[in-house]
Protein backbone atom coordinates (compact mmCIF):
# COMPACT_ATOMS: atom_id res chain seq x y z
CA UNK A 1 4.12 4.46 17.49
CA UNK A 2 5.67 8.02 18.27
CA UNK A 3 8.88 6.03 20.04
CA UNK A 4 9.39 4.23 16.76
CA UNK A 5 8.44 7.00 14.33
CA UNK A 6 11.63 8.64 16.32
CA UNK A 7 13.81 5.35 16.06
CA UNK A 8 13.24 4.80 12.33
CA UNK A 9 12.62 8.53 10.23
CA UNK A 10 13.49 6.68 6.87
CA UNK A 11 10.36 4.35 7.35
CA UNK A 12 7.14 5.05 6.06
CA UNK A 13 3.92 4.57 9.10
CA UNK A 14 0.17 3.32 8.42
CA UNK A 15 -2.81 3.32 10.37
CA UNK A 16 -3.83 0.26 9.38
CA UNK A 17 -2.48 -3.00 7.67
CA UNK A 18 -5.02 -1.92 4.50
CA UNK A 19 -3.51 1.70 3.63
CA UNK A 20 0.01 -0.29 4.67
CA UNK A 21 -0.38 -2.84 1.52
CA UNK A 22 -1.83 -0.05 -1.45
CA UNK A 23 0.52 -0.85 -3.88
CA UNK A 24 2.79 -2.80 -2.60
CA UNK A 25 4.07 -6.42 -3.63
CA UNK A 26 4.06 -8.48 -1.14
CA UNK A 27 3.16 -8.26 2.48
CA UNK A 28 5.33 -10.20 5.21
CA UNK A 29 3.61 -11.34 8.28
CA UNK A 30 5.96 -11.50 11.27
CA UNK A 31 3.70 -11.64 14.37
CA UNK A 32 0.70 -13.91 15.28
CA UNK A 33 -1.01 -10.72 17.00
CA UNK A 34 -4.58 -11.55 16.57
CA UNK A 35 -4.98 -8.12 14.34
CA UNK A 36 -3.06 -10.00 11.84
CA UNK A 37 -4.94 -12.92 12.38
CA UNK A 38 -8.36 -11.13 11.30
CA UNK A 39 -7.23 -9.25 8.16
CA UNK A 40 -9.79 -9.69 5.26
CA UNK A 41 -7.51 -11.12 3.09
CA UNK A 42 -9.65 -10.50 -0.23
CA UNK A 43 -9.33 -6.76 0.43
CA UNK A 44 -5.94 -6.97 1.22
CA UNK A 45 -4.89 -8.52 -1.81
CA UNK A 46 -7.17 -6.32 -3.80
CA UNK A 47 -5.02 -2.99 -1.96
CA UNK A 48 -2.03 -4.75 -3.55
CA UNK A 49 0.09 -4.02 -6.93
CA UNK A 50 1.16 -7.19 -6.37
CA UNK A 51 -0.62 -9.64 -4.13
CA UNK A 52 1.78 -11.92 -2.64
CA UNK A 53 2.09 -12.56 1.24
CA UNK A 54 4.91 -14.30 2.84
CA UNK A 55 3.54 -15.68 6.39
CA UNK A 56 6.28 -16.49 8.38
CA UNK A 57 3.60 -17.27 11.05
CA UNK A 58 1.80 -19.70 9.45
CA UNK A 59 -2.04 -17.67 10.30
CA UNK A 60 -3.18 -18.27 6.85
CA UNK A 61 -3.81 -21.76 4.79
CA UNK A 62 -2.20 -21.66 1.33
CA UNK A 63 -5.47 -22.48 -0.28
CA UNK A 64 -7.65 -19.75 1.66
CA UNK A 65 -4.60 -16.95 0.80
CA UNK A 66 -4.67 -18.40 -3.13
CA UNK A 67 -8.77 -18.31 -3.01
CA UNK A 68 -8.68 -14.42 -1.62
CA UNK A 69 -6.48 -13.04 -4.98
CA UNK A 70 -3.31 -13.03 -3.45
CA UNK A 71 -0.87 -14.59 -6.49
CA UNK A 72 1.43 -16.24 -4.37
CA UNK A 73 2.00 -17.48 -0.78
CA UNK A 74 4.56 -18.83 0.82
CA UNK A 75 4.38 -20.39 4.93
CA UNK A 76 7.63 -20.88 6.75
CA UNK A 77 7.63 -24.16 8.14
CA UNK A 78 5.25 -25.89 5.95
């Protein structure tokens, strides 16, 4: 983290995914890391202003993202 907090100044760093998505409106999903993979995706959405995630993994269903709050979803590829 310390390498890229010196790369990028401008951008703002979280400990976690959860403190990452308070009040934001949408969360994209980039990597299939397996830390993505087990995010509780009713209290992420509940973090959110907005809850919309943009997977451009494909780790979530449509219908289980929907079910947790989030307000829209969209899966590359699908």
């Amino acid at each position: 983290r310390k390498e890229g907090e010196a790369l990028l100044p401008g951008v703002e760093w979280h400990e976690d995914a959860y403190t990452a998505a308070a009040e934001a409106e949408c969360i994209v999903i980039l990597t299939e890391w397996n830390q993505f993979r087990a995010l509780d995706l009713d209290r992420l959405a509940a973090t959110m202003k907005t809850p919309r995630l943009a997977d451009l993994r494909n780790i979530y269903a449509k219908p289980e993202a929907l079910a947790a709050g989030f307000k829209a979803y969209e899966g590359v590829g699908r």
